[in-house]
PDB file of N, CA and C in Angstrom:
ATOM      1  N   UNK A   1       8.772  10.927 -47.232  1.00  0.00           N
ATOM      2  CA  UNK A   1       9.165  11.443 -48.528  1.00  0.00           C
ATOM      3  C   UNK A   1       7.942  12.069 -49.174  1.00  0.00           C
ATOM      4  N   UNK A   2       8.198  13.377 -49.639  1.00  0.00           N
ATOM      5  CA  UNK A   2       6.996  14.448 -50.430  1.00  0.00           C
ATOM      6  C   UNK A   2       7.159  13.754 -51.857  1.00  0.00           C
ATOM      7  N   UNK A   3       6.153  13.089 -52.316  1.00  0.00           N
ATOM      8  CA  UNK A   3       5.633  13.305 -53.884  1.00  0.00           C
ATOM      9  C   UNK A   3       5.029  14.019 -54.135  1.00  0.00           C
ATOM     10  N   UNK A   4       5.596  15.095 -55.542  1.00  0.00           N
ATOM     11  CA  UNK A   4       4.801  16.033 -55.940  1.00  0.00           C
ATOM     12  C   UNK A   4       3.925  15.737 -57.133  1.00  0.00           C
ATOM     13  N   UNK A   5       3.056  15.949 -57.593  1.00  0.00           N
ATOM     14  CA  UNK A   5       2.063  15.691 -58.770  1.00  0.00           C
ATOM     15  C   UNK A   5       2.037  16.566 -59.926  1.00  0.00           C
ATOM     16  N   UNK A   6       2.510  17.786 -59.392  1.00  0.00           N
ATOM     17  CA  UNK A   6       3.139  18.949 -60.490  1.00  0.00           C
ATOM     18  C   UNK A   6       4.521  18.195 -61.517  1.00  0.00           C
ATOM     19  N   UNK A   7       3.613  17.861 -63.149  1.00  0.00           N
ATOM     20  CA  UNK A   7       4.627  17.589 -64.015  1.00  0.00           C
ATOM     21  C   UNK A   7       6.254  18.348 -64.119  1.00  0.00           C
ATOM     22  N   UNK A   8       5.933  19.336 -63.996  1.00  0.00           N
ATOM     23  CA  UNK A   8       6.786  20.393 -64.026  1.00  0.00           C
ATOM     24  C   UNK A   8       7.718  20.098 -62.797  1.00  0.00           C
ATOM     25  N   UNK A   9       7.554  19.678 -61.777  1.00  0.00           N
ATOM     26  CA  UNK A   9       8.471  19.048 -60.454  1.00  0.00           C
ATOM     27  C   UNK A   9       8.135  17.571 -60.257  1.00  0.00           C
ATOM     28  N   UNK A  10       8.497  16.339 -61.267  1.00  0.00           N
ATOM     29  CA  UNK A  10       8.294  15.521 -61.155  1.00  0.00           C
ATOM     30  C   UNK A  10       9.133  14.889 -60.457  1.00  0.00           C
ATOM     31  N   UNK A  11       8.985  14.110 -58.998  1.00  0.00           N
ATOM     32  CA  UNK A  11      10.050  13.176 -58.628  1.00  0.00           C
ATOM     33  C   UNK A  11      10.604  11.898 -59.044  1.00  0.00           C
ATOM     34  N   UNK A  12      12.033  12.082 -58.950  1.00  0.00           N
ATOM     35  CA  UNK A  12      12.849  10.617 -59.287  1.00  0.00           C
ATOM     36  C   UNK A  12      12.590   9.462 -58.383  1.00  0.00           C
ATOM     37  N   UNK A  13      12.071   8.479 -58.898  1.00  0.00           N
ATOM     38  CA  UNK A  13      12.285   7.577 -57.385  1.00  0.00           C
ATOM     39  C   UNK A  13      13.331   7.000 -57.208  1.00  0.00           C
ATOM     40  N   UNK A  14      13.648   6.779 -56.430  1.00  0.00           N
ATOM     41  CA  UNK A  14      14.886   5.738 -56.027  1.00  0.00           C
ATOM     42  C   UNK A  14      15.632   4.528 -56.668  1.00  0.00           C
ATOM     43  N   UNK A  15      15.909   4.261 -57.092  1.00  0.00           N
ATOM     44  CA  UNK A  15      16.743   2.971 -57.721  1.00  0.00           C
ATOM     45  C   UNK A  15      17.562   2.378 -56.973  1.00  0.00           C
ATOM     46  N   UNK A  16      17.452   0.980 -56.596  1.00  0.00           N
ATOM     47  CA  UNK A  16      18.745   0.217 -55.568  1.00  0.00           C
ATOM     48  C   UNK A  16      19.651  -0.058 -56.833  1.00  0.00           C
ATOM     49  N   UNK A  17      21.030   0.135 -56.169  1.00  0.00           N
ATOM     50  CA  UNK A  17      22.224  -0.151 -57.065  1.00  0.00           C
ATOM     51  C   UNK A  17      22.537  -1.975 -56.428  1.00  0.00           C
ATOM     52  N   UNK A  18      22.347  -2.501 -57.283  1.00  0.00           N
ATOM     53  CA  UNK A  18      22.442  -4.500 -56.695  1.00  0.00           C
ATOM     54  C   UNK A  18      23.740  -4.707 -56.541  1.00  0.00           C
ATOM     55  N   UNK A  19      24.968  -4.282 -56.653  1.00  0.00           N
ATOM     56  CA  UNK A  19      26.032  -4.560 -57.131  1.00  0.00           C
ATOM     57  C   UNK A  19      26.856  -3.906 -55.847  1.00  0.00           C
ATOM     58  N   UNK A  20      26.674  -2.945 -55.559  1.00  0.00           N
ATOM     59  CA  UNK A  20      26.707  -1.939 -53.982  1.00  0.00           C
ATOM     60  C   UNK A  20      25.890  -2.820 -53.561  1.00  0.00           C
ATOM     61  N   UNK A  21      24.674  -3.105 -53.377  1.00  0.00           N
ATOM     62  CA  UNK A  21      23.728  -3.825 -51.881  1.00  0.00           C
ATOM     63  C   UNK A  21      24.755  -4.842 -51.775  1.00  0.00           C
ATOM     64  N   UNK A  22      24.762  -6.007 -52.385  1.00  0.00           N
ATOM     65  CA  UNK A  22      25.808  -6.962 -52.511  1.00  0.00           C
ATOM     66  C   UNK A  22      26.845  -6.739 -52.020  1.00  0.00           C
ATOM     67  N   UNK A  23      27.960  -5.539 -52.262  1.00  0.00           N
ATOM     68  CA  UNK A  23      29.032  -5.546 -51.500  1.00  0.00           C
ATOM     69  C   UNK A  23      28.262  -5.542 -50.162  1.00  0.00           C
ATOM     70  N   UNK A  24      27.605  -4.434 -49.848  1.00  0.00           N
ATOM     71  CA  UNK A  24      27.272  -4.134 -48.490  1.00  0.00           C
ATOM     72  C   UNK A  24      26.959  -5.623 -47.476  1.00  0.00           C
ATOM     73  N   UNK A  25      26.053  -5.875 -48.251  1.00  0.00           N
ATOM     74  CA  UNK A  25      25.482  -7.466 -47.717  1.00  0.00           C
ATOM     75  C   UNK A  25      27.345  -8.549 -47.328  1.00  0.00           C
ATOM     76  N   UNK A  26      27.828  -8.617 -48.255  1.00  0.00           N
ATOM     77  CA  UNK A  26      29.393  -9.033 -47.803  1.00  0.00           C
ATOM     78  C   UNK A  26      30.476  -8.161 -46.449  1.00  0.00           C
ATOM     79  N   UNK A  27      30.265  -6.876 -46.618  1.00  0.00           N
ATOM     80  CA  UNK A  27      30.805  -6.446 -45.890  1.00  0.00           C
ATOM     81  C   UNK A  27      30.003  -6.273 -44.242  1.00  0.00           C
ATOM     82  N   UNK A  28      28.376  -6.429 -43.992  1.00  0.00           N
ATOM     83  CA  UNK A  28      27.940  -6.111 -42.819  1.00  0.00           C
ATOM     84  C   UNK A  28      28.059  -7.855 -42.450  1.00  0.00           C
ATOM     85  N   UNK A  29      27.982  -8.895 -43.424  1.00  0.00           N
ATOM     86  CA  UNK A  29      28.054 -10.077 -42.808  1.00  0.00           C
ATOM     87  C   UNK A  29      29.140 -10.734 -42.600  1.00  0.00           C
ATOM     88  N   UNK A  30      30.404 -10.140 -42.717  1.00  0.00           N
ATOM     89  CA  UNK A  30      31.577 -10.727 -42.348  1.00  0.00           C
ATOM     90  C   UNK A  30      31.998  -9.875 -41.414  1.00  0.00           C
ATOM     91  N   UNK A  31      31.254  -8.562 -41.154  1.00  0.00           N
ATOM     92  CA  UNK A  31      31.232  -7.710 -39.615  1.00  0.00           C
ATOM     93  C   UNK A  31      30.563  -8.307 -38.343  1.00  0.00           C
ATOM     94  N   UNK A  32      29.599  -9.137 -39.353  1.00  0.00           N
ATOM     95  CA  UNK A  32      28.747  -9.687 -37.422  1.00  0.00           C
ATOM     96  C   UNK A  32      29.134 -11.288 -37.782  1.00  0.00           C
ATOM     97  N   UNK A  33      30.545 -11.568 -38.213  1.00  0.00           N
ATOM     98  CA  UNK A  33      31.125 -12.742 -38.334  1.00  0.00           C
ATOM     99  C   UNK A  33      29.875 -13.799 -38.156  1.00  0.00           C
ATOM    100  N   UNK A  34      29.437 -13.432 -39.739  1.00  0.00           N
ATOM    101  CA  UNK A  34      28.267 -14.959 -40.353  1.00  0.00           C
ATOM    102  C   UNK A  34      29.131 -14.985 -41.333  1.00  0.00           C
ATOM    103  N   UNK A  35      29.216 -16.772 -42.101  1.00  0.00           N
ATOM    104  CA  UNK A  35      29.774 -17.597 -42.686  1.00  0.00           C
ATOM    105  C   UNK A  35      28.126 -17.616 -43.880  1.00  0.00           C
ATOM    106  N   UNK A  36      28.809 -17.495 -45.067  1.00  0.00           N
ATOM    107  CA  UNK A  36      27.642 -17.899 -45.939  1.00  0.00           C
ATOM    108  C   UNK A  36      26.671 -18.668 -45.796  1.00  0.00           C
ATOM    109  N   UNK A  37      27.321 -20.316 -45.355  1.00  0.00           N
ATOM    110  CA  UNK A  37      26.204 -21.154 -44.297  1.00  0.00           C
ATOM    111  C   UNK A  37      25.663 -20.929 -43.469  1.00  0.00           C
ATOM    112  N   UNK A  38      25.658 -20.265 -42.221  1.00  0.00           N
ATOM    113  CA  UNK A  38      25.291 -19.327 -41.214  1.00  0.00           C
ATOM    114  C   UNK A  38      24.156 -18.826 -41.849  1.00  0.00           C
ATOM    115  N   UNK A  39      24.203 -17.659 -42.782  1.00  0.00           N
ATOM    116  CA  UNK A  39      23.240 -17.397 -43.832  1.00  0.00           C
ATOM    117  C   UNK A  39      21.953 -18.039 -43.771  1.00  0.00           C
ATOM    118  N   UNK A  40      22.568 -19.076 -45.010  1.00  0.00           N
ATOM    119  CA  UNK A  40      21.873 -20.047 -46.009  1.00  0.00           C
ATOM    120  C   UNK A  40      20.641 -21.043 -44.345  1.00  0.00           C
ATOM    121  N   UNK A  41      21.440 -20.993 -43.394  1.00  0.00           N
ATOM    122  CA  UNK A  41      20.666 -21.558 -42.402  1.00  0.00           C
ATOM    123  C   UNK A  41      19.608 -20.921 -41.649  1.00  0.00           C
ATOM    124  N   UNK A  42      20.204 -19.769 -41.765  1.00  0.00           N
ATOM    125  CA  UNK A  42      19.136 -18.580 -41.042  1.00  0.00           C
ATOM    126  C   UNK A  42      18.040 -18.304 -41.917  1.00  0.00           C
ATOM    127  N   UNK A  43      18.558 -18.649 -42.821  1.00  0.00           N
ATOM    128  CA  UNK A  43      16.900 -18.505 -43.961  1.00  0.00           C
ATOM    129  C   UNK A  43      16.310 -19.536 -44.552  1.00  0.00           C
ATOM    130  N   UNK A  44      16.843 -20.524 -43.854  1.00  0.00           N
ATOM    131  CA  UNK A  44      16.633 -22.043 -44.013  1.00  0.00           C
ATOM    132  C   UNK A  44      16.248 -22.514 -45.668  1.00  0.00           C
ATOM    133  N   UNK A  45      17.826 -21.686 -46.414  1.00  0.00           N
ATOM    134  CA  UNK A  45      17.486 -22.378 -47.736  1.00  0.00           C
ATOM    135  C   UNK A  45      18.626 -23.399 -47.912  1.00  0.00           C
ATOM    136  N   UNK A  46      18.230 -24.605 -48.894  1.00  0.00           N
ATOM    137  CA  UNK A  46      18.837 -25.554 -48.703  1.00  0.00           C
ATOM    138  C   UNK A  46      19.658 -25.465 -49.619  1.00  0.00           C
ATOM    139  N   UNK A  47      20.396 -24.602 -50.316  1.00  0.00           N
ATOM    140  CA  UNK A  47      21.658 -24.061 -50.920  1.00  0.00           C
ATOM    141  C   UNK A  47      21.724 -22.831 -50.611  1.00  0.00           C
ATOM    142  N   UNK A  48      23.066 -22.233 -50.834  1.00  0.00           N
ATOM    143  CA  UNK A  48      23.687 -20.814 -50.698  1.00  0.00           C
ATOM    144  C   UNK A  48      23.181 -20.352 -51.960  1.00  0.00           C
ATOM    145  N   UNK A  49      22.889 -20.782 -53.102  1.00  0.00           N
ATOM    146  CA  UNK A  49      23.106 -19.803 -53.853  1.00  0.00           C
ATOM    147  C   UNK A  49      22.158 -18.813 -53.950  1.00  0.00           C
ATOM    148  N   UNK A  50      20.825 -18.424 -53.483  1.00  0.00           N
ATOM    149  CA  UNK A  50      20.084 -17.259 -52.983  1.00  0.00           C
ATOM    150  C   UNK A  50      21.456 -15.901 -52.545  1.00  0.00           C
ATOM    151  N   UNK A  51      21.865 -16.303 -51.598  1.00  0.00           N
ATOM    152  CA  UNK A  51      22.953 -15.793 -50.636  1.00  0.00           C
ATOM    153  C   UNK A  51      24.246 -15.195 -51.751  1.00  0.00           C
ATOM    154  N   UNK A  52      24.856 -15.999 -52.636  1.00  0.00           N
ATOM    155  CA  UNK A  52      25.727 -15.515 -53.286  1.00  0.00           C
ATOM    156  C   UNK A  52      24.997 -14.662 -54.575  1.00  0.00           C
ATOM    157  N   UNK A  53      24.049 -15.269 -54.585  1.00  0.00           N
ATOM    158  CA  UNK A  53      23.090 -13.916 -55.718  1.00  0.00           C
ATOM    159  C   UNK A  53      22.781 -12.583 -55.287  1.00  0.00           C
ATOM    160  N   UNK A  54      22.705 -12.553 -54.012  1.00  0.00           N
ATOM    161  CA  UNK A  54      22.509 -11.426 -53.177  1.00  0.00           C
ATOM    162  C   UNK A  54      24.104 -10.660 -53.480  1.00  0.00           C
ATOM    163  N   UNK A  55      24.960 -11.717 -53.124  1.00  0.00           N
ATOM    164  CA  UNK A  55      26.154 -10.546 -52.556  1.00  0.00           C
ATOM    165  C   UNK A  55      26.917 -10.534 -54.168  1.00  0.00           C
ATOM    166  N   UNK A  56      26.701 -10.997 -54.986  1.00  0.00           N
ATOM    167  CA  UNK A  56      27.373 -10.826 -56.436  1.00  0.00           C
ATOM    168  C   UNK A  56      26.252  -9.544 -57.085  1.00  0.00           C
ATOM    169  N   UNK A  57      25.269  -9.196 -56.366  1.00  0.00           N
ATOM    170  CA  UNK A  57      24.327  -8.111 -57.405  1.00  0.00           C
ATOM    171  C   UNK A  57      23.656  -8.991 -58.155  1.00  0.00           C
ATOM    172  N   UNK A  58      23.292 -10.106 -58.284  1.00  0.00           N
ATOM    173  CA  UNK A  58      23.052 -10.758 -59.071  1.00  0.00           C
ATOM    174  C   UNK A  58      21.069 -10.567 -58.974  1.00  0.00           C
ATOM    175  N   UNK A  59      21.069 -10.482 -57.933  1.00  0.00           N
ATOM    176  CA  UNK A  59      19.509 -10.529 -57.208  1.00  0.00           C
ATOM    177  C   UNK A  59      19.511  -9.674 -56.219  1.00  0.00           C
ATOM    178  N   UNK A  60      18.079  -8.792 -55.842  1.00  0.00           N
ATOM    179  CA  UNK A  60      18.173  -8.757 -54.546  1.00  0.00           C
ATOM    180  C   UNK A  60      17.487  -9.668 -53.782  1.00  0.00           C
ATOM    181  N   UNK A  61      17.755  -9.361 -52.205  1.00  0.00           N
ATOM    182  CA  UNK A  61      16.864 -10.115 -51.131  1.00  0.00           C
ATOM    183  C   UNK A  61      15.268  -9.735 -51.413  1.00  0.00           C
ATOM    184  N   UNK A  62      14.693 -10.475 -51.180  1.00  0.00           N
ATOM    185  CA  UNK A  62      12.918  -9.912 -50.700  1.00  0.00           C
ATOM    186  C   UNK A  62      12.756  -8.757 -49.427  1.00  0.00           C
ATOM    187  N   UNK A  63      12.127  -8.194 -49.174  1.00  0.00           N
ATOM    188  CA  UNK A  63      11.729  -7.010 -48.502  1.00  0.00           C
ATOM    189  C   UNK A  63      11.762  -8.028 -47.405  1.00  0.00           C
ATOM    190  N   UNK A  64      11.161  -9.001 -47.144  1.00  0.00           N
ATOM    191  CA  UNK A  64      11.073  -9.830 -46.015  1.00  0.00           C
ATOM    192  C   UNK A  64      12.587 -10.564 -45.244  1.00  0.00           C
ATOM    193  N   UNK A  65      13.165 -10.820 -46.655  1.00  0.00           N
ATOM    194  CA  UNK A  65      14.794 -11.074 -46.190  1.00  0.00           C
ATOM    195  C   UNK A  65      15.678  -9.829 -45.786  1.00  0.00           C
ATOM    196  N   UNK A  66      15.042  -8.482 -46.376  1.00  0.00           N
ATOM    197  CA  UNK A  66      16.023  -7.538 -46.174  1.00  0.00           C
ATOM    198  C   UNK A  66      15.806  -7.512 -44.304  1.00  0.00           C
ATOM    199  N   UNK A  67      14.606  -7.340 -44.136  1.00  0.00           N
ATOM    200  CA  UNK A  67      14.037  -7.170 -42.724  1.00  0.00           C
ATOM    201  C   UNK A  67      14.848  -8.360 -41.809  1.00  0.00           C
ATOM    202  N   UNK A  68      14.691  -9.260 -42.062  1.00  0.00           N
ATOM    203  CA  UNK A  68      15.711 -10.722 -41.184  1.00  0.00           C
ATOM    204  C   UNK A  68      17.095 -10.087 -41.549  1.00  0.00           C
ATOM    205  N   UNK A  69      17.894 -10.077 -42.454  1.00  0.00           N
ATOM    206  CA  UNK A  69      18.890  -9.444 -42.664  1.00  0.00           C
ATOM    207  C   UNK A  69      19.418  -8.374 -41.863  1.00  0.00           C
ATOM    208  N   UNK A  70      18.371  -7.046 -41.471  1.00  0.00           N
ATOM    209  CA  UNK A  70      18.383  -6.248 -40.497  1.00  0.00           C
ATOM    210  C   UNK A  70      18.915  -6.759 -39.330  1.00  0.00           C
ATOM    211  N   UNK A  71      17.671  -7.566 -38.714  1.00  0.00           N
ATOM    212  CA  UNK A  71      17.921  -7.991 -37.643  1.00  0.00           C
ATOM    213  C   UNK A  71      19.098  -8.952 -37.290  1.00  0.00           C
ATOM    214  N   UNK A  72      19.633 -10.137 -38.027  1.00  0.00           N
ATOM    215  CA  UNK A  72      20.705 -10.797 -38.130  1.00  0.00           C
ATOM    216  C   UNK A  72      22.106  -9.864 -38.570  1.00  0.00           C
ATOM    217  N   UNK A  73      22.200  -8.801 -38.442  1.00  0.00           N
ATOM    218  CA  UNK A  73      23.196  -8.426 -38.897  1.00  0.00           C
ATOM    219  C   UNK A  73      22.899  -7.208 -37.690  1.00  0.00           C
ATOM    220  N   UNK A  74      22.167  -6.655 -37.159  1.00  0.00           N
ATOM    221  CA  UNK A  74      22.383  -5.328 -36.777  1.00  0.00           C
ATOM    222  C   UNK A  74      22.501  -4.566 -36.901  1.00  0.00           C
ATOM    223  N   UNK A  75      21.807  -3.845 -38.172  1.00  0.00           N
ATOM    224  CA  UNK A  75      21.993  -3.075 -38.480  1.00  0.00           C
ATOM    225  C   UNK A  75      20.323  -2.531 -39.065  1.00  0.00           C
ATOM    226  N   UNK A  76      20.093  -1.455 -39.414  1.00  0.00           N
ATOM    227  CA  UNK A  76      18.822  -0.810 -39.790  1.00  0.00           C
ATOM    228  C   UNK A  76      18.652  -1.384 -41.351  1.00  0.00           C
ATOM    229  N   UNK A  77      17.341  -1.343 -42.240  1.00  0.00           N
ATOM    230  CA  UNK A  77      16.920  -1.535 -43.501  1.00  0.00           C
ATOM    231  C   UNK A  77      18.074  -0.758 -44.531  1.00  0.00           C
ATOM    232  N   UNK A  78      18.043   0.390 -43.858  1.00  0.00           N
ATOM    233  CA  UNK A  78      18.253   1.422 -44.639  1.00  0.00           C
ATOM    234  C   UNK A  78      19.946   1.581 -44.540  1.00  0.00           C
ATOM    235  N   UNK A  79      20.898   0.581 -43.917  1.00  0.00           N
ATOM    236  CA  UNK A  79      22.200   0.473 -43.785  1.00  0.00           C
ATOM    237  C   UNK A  79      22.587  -0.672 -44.155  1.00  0.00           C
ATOM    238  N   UNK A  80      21.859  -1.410 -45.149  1.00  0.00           N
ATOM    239  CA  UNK A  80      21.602  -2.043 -45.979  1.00  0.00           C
ATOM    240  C   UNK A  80      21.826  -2.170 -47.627  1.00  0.00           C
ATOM    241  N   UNK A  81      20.663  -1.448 -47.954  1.00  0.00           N
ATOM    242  CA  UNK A  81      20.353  -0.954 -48.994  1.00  0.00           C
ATOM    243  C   UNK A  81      21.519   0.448 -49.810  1.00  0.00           C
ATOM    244  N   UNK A  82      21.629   0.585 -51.086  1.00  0.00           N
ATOM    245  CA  UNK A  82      22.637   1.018 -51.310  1.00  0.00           C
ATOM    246  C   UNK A  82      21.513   1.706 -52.717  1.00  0.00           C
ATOM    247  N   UNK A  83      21.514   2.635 -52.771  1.00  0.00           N
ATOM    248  CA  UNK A  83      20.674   3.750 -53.710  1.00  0.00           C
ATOM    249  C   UNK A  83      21.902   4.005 -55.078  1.00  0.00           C
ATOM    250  N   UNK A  84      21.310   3.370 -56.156  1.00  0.00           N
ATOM    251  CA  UNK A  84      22.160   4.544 -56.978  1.00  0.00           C
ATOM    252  C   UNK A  84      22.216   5.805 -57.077  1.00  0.00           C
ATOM    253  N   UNK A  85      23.574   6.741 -57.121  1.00  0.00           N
ATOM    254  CA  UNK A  85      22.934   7.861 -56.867  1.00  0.00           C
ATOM    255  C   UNK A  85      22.966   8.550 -58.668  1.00  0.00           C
ATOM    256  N   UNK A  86      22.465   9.802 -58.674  1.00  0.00           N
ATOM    257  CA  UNK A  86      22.026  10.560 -59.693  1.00  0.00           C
ATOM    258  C   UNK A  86      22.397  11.412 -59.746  1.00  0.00           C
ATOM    259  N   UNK A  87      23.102  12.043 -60.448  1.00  0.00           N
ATOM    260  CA  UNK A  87      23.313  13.678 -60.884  1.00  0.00           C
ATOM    261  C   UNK A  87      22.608  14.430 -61.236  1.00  0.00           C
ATOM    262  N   UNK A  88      22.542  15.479 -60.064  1.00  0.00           N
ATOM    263  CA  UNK A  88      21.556  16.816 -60.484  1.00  0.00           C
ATOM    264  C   UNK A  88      19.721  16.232 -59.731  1.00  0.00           C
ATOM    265  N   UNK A  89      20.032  14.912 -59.368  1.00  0.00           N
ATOM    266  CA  UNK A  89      18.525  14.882 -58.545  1.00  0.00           C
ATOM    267  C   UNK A  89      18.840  14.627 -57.105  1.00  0.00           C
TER     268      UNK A  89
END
């Protein structure tokens, strides 16, 4: 990705939409048939609710969970993640 330094062409950065990641996070983990516990075990936390904060938008994952997430699910970072989008940028 080009950042420009010219005020006059200033770039937008990105914004994750939590509320989309969350669905996504529900919909790629009931695709590679994991159970919330399944989850909560794979990241060896000793409640779900990390896990349901994730998939309610409530929170996101850490960069480090998104990456395990990747890999436990099969899918890339970036098929993941859910960008709000913007009009006109």
């Amino acid at each position: 990705m080009c950042w420009k330094t010219d005020e006059r062409e200033r770039q937008v950065l990105p914004v994750i939409d939590p509320a989309a990641t969350g669905r996504n996070i529900v919909r790629l983990r009931r695709r590679a048939g994991l159970s919330v516990r399944d989850m909560q075990e794979l990241f060896g936390f000793t409640t779900p609710q990390a896990i349901y904060k994730w998939q309610n938008g409530e929170a996101l994952p850490t960069l480090e969970h998104i990456a395990a997430l990747s890999r436990a699910l099969g899918v890339t970072i970036e098929e993941i993640i859910v960008f709000e989008s913007r009009e006109g940028a």
